[in-house]
Protein backbone atom coordinates (compact mmCIF):
# COMPACT_ATOMS: atom_id res chain seq x y z
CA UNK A 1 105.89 39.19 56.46
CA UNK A 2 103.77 35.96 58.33
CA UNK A 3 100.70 38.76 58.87
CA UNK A 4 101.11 39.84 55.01
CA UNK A 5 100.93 35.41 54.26
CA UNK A 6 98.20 34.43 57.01
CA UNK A 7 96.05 38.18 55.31
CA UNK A 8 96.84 36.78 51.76
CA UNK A 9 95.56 33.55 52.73
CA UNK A 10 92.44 34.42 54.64
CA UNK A 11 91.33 36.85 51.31
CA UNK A 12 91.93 33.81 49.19
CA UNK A 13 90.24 32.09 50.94
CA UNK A 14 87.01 34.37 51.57
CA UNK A 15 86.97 36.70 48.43
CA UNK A 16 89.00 35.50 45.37
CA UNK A 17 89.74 31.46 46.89
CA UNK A 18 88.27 28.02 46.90
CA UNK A 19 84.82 29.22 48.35
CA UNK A 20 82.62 28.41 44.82
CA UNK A 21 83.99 26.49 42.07
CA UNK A 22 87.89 27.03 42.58
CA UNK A 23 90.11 26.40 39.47
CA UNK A 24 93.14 24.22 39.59
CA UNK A 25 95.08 27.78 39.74
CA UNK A 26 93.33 28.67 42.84
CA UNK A 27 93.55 25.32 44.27
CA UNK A 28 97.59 25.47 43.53
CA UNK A 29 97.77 28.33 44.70
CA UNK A 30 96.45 27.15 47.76
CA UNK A 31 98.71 24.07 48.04
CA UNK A 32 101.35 26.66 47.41
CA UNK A 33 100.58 28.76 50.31
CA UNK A 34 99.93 25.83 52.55
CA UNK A 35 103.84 24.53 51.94
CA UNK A 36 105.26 27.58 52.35
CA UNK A 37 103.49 28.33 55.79
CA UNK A 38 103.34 25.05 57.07
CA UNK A 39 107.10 25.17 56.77
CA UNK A 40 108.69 28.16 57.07
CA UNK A 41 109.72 28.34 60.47
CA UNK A 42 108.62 32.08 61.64
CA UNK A 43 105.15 30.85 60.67
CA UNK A 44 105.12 27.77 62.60
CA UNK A 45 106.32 30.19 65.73
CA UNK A 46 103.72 32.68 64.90
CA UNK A 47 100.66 30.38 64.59
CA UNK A 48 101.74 28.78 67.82
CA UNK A 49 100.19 32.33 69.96
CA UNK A 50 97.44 32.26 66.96
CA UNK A 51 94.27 30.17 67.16
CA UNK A 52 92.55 31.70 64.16
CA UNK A 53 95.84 31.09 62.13
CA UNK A 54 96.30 27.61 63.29
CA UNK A 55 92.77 27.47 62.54
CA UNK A 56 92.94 29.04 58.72
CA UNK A 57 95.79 26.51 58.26
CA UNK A 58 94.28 23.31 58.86
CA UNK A 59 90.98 24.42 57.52
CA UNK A 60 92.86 24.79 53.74
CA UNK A 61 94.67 21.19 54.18
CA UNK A 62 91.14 19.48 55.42
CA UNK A 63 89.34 21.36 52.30
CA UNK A 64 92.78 20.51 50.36
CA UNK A 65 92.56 16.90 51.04
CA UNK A 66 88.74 15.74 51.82
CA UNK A 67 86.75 18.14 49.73
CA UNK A 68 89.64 18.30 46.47
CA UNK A 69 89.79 22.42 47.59
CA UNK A 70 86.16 23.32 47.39
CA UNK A 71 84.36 24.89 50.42
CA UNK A 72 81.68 21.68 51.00
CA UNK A 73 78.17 23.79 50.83
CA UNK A 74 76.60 21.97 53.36
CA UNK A 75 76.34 23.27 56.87
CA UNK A 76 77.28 19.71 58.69
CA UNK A 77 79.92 19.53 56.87
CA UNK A 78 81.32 23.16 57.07
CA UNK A 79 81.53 22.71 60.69
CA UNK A 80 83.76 19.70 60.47
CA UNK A 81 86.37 22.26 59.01
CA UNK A 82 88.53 23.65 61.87
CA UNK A 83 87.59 27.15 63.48
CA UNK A 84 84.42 26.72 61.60
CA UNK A 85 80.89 26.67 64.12
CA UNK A 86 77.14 27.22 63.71
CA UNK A 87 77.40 31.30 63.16
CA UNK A 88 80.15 30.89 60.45
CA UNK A 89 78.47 28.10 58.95
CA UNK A 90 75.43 29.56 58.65
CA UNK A 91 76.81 32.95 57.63
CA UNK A 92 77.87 30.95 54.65
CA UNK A 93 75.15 29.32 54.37
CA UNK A 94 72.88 32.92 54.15
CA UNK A 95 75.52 34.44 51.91
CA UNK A 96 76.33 31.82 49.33
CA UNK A 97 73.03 30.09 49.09
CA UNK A 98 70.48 31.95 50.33
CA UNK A 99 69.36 30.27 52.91
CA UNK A 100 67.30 31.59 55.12
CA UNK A 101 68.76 31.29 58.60
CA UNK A 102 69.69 33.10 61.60
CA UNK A 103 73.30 33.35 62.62
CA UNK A 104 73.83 34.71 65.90
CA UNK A 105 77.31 36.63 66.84
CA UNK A 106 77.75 39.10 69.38
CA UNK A 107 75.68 41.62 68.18
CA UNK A 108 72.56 39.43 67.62
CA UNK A 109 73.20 37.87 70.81
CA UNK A 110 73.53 41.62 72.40
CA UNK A 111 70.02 42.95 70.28
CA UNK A 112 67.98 40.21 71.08
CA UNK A 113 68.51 40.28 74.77
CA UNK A 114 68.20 43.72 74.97
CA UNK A 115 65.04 43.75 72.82
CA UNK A 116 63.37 41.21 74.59
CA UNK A 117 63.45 38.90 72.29
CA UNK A 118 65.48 36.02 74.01
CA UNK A 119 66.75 35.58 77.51
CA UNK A 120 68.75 32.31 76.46
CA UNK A 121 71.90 32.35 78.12
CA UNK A 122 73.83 30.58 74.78
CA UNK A 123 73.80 31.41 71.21
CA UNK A 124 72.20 28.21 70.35
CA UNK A 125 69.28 28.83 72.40
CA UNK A 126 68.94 32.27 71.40
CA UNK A 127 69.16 31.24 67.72
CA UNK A 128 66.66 28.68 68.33
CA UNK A 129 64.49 31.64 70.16
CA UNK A 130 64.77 33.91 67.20
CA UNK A 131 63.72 31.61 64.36
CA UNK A 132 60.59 30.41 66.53
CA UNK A 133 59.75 34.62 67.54
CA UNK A 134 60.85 35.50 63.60
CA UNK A 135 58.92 32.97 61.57
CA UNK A 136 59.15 33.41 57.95
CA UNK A 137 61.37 33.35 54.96
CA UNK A 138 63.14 36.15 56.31
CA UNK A 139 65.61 35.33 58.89
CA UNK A 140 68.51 36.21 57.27
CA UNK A 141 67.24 40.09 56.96
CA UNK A 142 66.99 39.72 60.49
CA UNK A 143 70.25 38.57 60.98
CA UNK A 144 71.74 41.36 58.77
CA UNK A 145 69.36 43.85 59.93
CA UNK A 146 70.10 43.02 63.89
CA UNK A 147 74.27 42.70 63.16
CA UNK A 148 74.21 46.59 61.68
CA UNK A 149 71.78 47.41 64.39
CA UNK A 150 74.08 46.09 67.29
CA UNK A 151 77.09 47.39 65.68
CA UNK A 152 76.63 50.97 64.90
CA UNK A 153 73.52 52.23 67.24
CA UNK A 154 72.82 49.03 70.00
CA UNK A 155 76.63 48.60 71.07
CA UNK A 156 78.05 47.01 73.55
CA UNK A 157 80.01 50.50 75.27
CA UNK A 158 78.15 53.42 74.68
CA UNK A 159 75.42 52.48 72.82
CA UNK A 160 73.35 55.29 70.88
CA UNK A 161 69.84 55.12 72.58
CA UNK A 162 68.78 58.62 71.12
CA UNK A 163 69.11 56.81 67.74
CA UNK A 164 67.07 53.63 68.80
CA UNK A 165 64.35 52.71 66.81
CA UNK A 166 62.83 50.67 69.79
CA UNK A 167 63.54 52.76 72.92
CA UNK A 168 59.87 51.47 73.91
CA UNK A 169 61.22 47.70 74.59
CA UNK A 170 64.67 47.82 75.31
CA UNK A 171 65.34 46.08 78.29
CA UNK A 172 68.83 47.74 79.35
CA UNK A 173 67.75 52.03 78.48
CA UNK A 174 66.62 52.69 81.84
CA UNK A 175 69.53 51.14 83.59
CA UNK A 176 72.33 52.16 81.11
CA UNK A 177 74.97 54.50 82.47
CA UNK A 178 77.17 56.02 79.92
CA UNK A 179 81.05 55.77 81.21
């Protein structure tokens, strides 16, 4: 039952919720959601062992009460809402106003090192690598491009070199030992 609520609540929130423009239904229905698992007490157990619960929790009642239950659309202010960082933030940037930036997540992070294109030990430093190596308006291809890349051909266990596009600079082909 709490994993059906918290999956309920993170759809609402990222396909059908408060993301762009949410109605007073939506935003209700948020409110709603937020009572019931904010007090029923097998949630309150159950988000104790679960940061990104916790995290979808207080995200709705700081959207609920500072922003009147709309997503803000600026990136700042995005990551003032809990569980919310630079990747996520720009991820929503990219997605819901096409801007053109470079979110890096484990895959990025994994590509670009292995491509040569950063040797930053920290996403921010990669990030900043990437948009000064990948000028132009677009970064967010890149981003896309390099996530698909670095999660069905560049992976982290068993990657598939024979399908590499760019066996010619990878950094890690000659010393990769398949398990």
């Amino acid at each position: 039952m709490m994993a059906y609520l918290i999956g309920f609540f993170s759809a609402l929130i990222l396909e059908n919720g408060i993301i762009a423009n949410a109605s007073s239904a939506k935003i209700q229905m948020v409110k709603t959601m937020y009572s019931t698992l904010n007090s029923d007490q097998n949630a309150k157990s159950f988000l104790k062992s679960n940061n990104k619960a916790k995290n979808i929790i207080k995200m709705a009642q700081s959207v609920l009460e500072n922003y009147d239950g709309e997503i803000p659309h600026d990136q700042k202010e995005l990551m003032k809402l809990a569980g919310v960082g630079n990747k996520t933030a720009n991820v929503f940037m990219i997605e819901y106003k096409q801007e053109n930036l470079m979110a890096v997540d484990t895959h990025v992070f994994r590509v670009s090192h292995r491509l040569g294109l950063s040797d930053a030990k920290n996403v921010e430093k990669t990030e900043a690598d990437l948009v000064k190596k990948l000028k132009g308006d677009d970064l967010h291809i890149f981003h896309q491009a390099m996530v698909l890349f670095g999660r069905y051909i560049c992976k982290a266990i068993k990657p598939e070199c024979d399908k590499c596009y760019f066996p010619q600079v990878c950094k890690t082909k000659s010393s990769f030992k398949p398990s």
